[in-house]
C-alpha atoms as a PDB file:
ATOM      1  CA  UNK A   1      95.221  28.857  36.960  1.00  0.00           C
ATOM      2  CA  UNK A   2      97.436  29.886  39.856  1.00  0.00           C
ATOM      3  CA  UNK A   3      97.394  26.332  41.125  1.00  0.00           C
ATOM      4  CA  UNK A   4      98.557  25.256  36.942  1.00  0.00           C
ATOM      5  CA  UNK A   5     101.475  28.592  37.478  1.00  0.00           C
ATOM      6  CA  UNK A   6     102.889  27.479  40.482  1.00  0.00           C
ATOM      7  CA  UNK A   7     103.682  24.107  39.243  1.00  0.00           C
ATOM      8  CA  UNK A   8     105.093  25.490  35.839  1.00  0.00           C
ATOM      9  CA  UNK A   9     107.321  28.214  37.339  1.00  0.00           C
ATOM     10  CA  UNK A  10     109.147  25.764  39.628  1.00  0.00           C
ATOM     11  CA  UNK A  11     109.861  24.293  36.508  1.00  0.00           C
ATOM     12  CA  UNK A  12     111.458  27.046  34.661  1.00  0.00           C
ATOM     13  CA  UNK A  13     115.028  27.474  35.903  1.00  0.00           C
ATOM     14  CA  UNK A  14     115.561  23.803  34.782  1.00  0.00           C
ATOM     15  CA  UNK A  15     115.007  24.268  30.556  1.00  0.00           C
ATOM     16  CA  UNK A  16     118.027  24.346  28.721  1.00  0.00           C
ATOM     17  CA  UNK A  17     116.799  23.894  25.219  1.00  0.00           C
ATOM     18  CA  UNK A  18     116.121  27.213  23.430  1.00  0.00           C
ATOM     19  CA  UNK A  19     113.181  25.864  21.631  1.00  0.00           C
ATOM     20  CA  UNK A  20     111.827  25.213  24.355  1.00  0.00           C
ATOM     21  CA  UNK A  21     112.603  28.380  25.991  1.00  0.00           C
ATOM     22  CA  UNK A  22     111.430  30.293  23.348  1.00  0.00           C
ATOM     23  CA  UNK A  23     107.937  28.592  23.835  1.00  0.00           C
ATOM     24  CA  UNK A  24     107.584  29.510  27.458  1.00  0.00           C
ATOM     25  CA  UNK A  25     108.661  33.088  26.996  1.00  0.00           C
ATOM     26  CA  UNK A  26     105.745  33.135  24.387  1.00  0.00           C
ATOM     27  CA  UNK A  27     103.524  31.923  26.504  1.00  0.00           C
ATOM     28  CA  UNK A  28     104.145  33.802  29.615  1.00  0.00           C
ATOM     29  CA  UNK A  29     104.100  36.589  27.244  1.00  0.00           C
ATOM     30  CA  UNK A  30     100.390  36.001  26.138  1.00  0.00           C
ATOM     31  CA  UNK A  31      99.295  35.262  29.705  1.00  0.00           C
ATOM     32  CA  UNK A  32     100.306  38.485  30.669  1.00  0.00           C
ATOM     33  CA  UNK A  33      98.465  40.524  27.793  1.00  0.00           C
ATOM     34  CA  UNK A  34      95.140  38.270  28.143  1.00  0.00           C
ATOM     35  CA  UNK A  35      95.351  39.088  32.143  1.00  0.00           C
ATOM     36  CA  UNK A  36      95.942  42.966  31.150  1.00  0.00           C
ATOM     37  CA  UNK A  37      93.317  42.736  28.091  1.00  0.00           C
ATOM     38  CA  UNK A  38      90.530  41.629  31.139  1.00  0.00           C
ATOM     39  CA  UNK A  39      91.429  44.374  33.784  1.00  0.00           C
ATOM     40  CA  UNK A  40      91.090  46.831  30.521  1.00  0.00           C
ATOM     41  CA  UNK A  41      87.517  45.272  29.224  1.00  0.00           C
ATOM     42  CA  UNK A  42      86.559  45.054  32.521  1.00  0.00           C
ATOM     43  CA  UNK A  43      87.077  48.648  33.244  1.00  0.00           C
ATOM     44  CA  UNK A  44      85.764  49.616  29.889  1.00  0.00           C
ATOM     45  CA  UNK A  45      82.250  47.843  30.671  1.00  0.00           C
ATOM     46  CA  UNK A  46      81.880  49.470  34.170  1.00  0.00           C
ATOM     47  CA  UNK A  47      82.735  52.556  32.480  1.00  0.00           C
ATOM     48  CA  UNK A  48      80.381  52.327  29.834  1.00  0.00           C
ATOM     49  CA  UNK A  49      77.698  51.125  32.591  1.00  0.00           C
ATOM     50  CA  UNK A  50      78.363  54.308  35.068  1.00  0.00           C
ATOM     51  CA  UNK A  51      77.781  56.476  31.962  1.00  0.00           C
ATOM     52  CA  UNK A  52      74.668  55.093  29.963  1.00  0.00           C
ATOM     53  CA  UNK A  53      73.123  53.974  33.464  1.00  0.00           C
ATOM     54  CA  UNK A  54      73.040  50.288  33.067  1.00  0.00           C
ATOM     55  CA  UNK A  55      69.578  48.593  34.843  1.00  0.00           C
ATOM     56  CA  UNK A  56      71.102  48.107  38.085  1.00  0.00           C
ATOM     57  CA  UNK A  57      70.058  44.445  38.963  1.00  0.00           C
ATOM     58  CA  UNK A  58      71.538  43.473  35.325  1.00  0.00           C
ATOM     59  CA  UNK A  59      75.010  45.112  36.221  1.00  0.00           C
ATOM     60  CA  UNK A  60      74.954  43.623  40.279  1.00  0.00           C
ATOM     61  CA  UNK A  61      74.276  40.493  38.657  1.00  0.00           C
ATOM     62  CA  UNK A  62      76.818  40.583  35.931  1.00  0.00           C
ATOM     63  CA  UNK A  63      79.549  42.048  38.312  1.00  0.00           C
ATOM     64  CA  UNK A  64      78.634  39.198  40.726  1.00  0.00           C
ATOM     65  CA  UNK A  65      78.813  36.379  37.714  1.00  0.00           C
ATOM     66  CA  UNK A  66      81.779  38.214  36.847  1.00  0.00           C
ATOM     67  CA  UNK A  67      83.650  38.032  40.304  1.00  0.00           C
ATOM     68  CA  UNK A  68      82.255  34.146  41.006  1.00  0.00           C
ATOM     69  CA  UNK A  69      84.097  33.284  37.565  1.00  0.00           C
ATOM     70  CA  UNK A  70      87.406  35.314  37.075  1.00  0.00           C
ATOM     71  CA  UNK A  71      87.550  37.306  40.011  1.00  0.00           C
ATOM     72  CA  UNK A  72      87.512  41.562  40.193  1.00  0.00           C
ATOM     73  CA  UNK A  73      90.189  43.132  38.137  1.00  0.00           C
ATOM     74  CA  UNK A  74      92.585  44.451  40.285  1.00  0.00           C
ATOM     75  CA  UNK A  75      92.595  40.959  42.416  1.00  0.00           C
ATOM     76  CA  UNK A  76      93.164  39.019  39.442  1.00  0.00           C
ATOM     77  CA  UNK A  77      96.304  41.029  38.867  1.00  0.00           C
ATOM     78  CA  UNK A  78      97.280  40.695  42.379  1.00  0.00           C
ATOM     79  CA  UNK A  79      96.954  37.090  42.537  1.00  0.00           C
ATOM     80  CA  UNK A  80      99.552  36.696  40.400  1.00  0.00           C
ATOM     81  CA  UNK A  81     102.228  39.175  41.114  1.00  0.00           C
ATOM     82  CA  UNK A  82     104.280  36.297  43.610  1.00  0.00           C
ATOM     83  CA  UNK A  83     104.139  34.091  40.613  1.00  0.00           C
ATOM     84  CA  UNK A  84     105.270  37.076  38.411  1.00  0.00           C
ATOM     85  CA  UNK A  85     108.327  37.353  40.301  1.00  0.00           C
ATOM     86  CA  UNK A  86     109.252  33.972  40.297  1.00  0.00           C
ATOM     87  CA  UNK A  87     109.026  33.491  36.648  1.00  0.00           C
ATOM     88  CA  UNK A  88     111.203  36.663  35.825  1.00  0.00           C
ATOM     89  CA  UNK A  89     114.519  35.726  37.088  1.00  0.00           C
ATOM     90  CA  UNK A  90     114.691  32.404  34.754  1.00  0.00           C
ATOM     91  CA  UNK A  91     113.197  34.589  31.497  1.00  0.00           C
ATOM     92  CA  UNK A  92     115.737  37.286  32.393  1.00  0.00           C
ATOM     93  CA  UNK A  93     118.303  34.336  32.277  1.00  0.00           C
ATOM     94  CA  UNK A  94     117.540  34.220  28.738  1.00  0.00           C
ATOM     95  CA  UNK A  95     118.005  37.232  27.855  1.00  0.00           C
ATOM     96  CA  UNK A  96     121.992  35.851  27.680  1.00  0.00           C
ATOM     97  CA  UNK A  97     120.619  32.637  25.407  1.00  0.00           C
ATOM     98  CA  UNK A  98     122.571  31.975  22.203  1.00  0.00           C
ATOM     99  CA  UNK A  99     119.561  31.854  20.053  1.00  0.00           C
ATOM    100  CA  UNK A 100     118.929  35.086  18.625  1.00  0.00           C
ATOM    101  CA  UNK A 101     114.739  34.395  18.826  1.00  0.00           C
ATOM    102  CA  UNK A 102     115.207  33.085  22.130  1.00  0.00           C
ATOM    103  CA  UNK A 103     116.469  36.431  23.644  1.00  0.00           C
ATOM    104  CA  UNK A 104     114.390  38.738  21.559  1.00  0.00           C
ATOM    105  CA  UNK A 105     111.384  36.941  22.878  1.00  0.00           C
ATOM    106  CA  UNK A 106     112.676  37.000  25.945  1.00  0.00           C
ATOM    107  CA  UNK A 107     112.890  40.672  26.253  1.00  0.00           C
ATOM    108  CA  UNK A 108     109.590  40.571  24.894  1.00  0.00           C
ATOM    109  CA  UNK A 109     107.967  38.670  27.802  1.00  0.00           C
ATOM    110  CA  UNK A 110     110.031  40.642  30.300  1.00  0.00           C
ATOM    111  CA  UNK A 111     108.494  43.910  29.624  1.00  0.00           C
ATOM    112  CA  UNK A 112     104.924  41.903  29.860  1.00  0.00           C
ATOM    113  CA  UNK A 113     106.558  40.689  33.273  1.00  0.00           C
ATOM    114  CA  UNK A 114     107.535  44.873  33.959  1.00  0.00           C
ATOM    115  CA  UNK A 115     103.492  45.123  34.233  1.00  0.00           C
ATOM    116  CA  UNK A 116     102.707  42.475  36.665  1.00  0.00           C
ATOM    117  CA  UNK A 117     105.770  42.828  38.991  1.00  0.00           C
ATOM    118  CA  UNK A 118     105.030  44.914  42.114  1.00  0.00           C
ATOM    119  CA  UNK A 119     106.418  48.220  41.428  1.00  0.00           C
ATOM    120  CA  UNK A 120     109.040  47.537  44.432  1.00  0.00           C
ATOM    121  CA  UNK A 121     110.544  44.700  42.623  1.00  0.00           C
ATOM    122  CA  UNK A 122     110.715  46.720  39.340  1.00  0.00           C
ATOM    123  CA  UNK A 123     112.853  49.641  41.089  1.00  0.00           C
ATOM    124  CA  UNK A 124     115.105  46.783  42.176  1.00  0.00           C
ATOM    125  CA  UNK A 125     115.422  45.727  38.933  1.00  0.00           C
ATOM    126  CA  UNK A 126     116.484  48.903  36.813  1.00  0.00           C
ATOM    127  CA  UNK A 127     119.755  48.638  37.206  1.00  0.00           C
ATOM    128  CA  UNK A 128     120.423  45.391  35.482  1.00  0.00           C
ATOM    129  CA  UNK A 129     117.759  45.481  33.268  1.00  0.00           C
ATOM    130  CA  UNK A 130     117.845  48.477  31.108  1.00  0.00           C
ATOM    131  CA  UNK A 131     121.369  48.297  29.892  1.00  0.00           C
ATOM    132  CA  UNK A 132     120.869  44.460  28.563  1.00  0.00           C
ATOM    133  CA  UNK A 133     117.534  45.457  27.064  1.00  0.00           C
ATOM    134  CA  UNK A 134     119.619  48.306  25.036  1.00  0.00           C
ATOM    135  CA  UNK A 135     122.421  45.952  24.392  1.00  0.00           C
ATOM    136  CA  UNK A 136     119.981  43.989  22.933  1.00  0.00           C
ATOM    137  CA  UNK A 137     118.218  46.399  20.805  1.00  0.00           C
ATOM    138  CA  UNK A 138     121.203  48.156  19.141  1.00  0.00           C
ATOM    139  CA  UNK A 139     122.339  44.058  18.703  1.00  0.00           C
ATOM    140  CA  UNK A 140     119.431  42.210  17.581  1.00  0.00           C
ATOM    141  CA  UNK A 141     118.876  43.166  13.639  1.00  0.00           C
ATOM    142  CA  UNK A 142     115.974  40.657  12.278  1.00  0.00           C
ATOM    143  CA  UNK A 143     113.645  40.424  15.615  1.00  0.00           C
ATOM    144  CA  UNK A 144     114.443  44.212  16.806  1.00  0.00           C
ATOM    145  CA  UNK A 145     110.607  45.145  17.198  1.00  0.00           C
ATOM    146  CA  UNK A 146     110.135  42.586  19.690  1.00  0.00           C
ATOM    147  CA  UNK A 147     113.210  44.157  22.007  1.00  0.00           C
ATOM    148  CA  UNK A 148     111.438  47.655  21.045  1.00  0.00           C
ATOM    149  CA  UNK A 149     107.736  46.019  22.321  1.00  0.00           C
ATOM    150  CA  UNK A 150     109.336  45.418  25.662  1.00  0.00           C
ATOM    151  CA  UNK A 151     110.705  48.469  25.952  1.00  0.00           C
ATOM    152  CA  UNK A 152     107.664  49.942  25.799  1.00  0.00           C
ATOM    153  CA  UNK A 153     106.111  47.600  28.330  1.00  0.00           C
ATOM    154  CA  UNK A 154     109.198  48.559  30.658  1.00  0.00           C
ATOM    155  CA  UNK A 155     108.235  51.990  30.056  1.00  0.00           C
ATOM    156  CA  UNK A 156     104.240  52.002  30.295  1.00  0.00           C
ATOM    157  CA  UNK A 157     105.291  50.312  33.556  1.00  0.00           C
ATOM    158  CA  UNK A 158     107.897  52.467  35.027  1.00  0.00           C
ATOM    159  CA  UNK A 159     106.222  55.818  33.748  1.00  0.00           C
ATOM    160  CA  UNK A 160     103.150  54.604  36.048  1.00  0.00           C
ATOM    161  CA  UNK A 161     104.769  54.936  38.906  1.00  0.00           C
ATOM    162  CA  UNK A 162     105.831  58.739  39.840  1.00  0.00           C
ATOM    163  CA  UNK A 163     108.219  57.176  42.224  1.00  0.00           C
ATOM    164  CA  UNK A 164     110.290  55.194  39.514  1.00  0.00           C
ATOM    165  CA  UNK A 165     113.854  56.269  39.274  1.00  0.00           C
ATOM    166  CA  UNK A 166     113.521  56.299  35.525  1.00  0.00           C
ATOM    167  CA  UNK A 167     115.075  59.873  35.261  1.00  0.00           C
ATOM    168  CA  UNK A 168     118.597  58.786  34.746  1.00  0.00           C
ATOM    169  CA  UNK A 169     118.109  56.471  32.409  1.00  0.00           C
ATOM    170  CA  UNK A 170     115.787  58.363  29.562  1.00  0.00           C
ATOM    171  CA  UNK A 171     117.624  59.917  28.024  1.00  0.00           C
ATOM    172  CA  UNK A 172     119.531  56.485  26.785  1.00  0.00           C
ATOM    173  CA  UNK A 173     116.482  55.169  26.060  1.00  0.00           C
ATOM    174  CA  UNK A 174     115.340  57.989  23.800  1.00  0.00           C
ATOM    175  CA  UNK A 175     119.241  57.959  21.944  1.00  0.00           C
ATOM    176  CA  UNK A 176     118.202  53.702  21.324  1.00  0.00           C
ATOM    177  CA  UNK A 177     115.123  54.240  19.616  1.00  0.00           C
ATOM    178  CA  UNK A 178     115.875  57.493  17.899  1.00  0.00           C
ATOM    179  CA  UNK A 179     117.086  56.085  14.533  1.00  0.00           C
ATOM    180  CA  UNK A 180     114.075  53.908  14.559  1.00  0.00           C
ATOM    181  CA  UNK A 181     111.838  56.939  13.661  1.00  0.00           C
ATOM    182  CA  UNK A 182     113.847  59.446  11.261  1.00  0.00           C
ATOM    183  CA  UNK A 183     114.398  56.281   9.533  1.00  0.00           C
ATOM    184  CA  UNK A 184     110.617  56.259   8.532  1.00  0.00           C
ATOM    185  CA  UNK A 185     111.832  58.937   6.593  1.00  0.00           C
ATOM    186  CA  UNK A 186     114.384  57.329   4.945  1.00  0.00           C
ATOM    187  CA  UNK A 187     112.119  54.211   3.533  1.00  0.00           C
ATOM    188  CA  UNK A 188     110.214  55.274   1.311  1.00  0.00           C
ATOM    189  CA  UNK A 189     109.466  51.103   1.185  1.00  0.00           C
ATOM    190  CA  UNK A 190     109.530  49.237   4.830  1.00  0.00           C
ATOM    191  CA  UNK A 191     108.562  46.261   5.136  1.00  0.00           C
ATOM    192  CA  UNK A 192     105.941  44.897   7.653  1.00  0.00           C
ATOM    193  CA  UNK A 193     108.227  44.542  10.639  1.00  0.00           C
ATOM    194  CA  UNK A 194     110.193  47.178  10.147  1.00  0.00           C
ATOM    195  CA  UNK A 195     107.152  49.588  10.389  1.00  0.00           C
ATOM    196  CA  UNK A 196     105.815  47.379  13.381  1.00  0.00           C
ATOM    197  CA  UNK A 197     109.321  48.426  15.187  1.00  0.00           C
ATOM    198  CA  UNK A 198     109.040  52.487  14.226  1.00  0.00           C
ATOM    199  CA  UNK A 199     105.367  51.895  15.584  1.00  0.00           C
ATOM    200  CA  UNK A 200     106.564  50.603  18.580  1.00  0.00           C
ATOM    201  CA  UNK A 201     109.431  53.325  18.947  1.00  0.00           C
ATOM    202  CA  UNK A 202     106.582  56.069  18.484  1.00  0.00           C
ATOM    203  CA  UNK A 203     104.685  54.261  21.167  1.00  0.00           C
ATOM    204  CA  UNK A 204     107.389  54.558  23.773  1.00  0.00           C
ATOM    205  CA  UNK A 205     107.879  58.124  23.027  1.00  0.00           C
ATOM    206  CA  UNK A 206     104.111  58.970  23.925  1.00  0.00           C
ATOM    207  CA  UNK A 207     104.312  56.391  26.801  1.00  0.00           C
ATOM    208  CA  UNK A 208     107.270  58.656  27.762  1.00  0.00           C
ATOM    209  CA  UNK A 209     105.241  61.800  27.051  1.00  0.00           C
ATOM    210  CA  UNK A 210     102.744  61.026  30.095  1.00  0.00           C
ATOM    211  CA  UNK A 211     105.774  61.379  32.409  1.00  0.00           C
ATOM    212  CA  UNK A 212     108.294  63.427  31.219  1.00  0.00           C
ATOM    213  CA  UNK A 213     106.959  65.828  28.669  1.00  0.00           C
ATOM    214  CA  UNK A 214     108.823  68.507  29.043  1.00  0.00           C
ATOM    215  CA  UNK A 215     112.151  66.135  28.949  1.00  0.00           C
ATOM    216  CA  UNK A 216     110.922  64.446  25.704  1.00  0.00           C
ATOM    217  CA  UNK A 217     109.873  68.208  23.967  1.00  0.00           C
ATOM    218  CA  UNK A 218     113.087  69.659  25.022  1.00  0.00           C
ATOM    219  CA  UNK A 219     114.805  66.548  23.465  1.00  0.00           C
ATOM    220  CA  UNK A 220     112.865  66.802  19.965  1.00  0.00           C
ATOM    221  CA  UNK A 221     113.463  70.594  19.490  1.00  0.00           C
ATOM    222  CA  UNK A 222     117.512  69.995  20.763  1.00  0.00           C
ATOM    223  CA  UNK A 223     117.441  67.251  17.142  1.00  0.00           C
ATOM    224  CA  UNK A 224     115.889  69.506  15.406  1.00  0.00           C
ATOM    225  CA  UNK A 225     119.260  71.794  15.231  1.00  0.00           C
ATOM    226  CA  UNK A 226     120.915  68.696  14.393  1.00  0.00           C
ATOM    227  CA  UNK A 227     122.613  69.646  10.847  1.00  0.00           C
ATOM    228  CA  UNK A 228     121.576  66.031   9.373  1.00  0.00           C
ATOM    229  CA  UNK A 229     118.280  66.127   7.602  1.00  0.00           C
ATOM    230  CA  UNK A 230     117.985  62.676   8.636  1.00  0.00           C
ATOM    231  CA  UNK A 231     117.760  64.311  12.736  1.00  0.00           C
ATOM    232  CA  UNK A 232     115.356  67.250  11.490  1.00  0.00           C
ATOM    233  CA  UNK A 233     113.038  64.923  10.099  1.00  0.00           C
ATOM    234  CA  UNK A 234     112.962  62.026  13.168  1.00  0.00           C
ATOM    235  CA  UNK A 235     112.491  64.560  15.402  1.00  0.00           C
ATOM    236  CA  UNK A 236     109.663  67.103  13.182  1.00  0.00           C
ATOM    237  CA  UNK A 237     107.868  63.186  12.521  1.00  0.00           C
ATOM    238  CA  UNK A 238     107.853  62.333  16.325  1.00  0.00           C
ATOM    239  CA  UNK A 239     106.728  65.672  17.602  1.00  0.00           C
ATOM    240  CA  UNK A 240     103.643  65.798  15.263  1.00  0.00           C
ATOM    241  CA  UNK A 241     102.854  61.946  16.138  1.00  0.00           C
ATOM    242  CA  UNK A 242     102.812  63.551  20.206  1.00  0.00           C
ATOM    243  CA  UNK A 243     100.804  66.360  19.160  1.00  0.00           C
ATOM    244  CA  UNK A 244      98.172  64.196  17.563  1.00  0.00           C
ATOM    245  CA  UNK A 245      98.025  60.913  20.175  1.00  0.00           C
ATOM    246  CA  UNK A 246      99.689  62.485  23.495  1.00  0.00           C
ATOM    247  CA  UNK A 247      97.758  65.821  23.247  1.00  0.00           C
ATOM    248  CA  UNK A 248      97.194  66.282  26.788  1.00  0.00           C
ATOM    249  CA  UNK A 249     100.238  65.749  28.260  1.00  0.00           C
ATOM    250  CA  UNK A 250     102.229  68.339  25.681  1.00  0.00           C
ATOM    251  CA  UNK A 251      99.360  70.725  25.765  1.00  0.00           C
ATOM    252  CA  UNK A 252     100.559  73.159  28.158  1.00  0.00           C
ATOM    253  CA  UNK A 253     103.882  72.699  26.000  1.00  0.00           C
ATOM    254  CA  UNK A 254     102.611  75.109  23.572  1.00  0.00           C
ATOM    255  CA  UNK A 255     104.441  78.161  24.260  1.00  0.00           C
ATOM    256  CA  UNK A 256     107.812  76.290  24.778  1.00  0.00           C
ATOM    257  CA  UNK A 257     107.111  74.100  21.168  1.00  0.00           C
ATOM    258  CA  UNK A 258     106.461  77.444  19.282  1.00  0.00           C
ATOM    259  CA  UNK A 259     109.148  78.965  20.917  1.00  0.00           C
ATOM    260  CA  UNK A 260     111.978  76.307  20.381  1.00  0.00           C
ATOM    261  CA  UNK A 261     110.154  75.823  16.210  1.00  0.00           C
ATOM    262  CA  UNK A 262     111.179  79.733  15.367  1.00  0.00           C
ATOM    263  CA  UNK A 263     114.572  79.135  14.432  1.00  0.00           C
ATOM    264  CA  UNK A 264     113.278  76.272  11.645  1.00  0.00           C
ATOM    265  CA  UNK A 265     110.095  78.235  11.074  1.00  0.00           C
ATOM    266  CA  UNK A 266     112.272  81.390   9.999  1.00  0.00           C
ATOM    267  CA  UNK A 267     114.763  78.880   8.279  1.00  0.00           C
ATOM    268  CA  UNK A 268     111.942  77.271   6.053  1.00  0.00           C
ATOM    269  CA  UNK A 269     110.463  80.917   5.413  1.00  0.00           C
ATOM    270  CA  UNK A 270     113.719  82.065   3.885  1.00  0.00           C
ATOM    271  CA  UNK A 271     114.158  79.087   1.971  1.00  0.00           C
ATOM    272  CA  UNK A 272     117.153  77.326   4.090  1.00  0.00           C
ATOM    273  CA  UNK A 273     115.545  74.338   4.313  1.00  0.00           C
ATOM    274  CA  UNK A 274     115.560  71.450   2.095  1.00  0.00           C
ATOM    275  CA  UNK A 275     112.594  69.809   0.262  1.00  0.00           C
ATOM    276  CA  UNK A 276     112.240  66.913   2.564  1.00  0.00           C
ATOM    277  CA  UNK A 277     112.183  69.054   5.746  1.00  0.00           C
ATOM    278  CA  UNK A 278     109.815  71.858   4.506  1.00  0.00           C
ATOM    279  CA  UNK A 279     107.150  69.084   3.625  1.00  0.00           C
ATOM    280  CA  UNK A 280     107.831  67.768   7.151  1.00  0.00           C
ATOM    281  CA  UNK A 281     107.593  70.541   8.779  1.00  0.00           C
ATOM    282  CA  UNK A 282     104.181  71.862   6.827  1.00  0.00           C
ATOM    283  CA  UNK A 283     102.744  68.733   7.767  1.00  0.00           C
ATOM    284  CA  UNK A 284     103.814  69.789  11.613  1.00  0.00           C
ATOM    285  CA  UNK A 285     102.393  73.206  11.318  1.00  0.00           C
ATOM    286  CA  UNK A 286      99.194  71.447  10.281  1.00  0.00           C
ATOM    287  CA  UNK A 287      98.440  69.541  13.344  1.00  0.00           C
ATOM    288  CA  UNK A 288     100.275  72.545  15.662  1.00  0.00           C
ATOM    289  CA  UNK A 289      96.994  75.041  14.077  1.00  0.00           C
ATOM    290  CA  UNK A 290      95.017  72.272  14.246  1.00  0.00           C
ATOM    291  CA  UNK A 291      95.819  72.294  18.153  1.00  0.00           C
ATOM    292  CA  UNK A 292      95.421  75.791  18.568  1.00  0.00           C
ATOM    293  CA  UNK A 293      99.292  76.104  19.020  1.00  0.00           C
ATOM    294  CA  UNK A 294      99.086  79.416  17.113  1.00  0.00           C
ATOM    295  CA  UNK A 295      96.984  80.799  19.652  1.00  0.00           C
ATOM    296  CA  UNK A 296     100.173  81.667  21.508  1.00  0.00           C
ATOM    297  CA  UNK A 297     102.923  84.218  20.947  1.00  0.00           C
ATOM    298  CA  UNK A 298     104.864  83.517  18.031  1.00  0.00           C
ATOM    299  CA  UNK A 299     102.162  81.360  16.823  1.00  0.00           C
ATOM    300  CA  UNK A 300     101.861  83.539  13.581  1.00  0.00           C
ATOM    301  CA  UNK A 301     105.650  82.649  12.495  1.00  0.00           C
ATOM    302  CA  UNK A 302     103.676  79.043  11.657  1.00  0.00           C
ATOM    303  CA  UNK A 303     101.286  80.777   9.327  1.00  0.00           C
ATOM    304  CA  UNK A 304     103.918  82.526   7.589  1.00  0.00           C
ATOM    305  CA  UNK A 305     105.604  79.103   7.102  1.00  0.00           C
ATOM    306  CA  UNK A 306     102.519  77.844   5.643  1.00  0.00           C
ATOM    307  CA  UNK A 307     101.664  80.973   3.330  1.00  0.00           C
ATOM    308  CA  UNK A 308     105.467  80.960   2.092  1.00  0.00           C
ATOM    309  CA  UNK A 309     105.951  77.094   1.252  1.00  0.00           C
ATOM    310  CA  UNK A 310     102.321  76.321  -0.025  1.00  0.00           C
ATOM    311  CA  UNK A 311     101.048  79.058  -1.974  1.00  0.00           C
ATOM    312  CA  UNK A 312     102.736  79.920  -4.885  1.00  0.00           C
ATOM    313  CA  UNK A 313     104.403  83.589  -4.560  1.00  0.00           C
ATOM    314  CA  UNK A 314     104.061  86.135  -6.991  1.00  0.00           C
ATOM    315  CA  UNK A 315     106.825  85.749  -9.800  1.00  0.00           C
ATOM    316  CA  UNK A 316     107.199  81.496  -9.140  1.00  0.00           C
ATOM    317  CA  UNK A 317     106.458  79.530 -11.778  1.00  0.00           C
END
């Protein structure tokens, strides 16, 4: 395969035609996933091995079948990291193409590209790179989720590396895919890829999560004073989506979370919230005591949310 690369990367730079681009974005794209879909199986069956205690002449045997055939993970990715590199710079080219498909795809296969690159070259290429990749999303209407998939790529990438100068640039990142998940809130019909692209926003805010917690918490609970509804409830949606799949990394966020929730908790027990927020935020208070997030102090301000806004009081009708 690295022999077939080499001789299809020199040829790159030279396609003009956007169908034709298009086609070789894709397919860089899907090299790149089926090269990080191995490493992950791999790693999964050696896993799974080290913990049922695989017979140990069937494992030796298939790790050696395994590394006579494909090669061990981590080389396999290494083999093709020079390639990588060469292949970016014409697919970041076309990030600039006329076609609208062509670019989206583009971006696409340039946050696959994010994951094999070493993480030298990817430093080198922040500064260019994020700012077109937001041009494009807040640009590109019809293919948007595919701009919001390499985003995510870009981030699973850079968040990786503790060394990545991603700092200055978050908090732009966050502000681009924002709208994507209060309006989840706002459908109450979506179709198929528009709920693909809030998926894929969510997923860059727990890829963010596993790096910058505290930034991403601090963000959420700053919407949540927003006075739009619309804020309140992107912000309440994405907060319980971190407490459910990023659990972990927010975890030791519990005293800060209850403590920036008391103003809305105290708002929705008094009956200054509206509809739509109070069942947004009972569905948050949900998975915070399912977390044991009411364990802390000023953890009981979420049971008195609940016991106001789901039982009926005395006198209601």
């Amino acid at each position: 395969l690295t022999d077939i690369l080499s001789r299809v990367i020199s040829v790159l730079p030279h396609i003009k035609t956007d169908i034709y681009r298009y086609a070789w974005a894709h397919a860089l794209r899907s090299f790149c996933e089926s090269v990080r879909e191995y490493i992950s199986a791999s790693t999964v069956t050696k896993t799974e091995c080290d913990v049922n205690g695989c017979n140990g002449d069937y494992v030796k045997n298939e790790r050696t079948t395994r590394s006579q055939t494909c090669g061990e993970p981590k080389i396999v990715q290494k083999n093709y990291v020079d390639q990588m590199e060469l292949a970016y710079e014409p697919v970041f080219s076309w990030l600039s193409a006329k076609d609208v498909k062509v670019r989206a795809e583009a971006a696409n296969c340039i946050g696959e590209l994010c994951l094999m690159i070493s993480p030298k070259r990817l430093v080198d290429e922040m500064r260019r790179l994020i700012p077109i990749l937001l041009n494009l999303h807040r640009k590109i209407n019809t293919d948007q989720h595919l701009v919001t998939q390499g985003l995510c790529r870009f981030l699973e990438s850079a968040c990786a590396d503790e060394n990545c100068p991603l700092d200055a640039y978050l908090e732009d990142i966050l502000n681009a895919l924002f709208p994507l998940v209060y309006s989840v809130a706002e459908q109450t019909v979506a179709s198929n890829i528009s709920m693909r692209n809030q998926s894929e926003a969510f997923r860059c805010f727990h890829v963010a999560a596993t790096r910058f917690a505290d930034k991403i918490v601090y963000y959420l609970l700053h919407k949540m004073q927003n006075v739009q509804d619309s804020s309140k409830l992107g912000a309440i949606n994405v907060l319980r989506h971190l407490l459910n799949s990023a659990g972990p990394y927010v975890e030791d966020k519990r005293s800060l979370v209850i403590l920036g929730l008391k103003p809305m908790l105290l708002a929705g027990s008094e009956g200054l919230l509206t509809i739509r927020v109070k069942k947004a935020m009972c569905q948050l208070c949900v998975a915070l005591a399912d977390h044991e997030y009411i364990d802390v102090e000023g953890g009981n301000n979420v049971i008195i949310f609940l016991v106001k806004n789901l039982i009926v009081q005395e006198g209601e009708t």
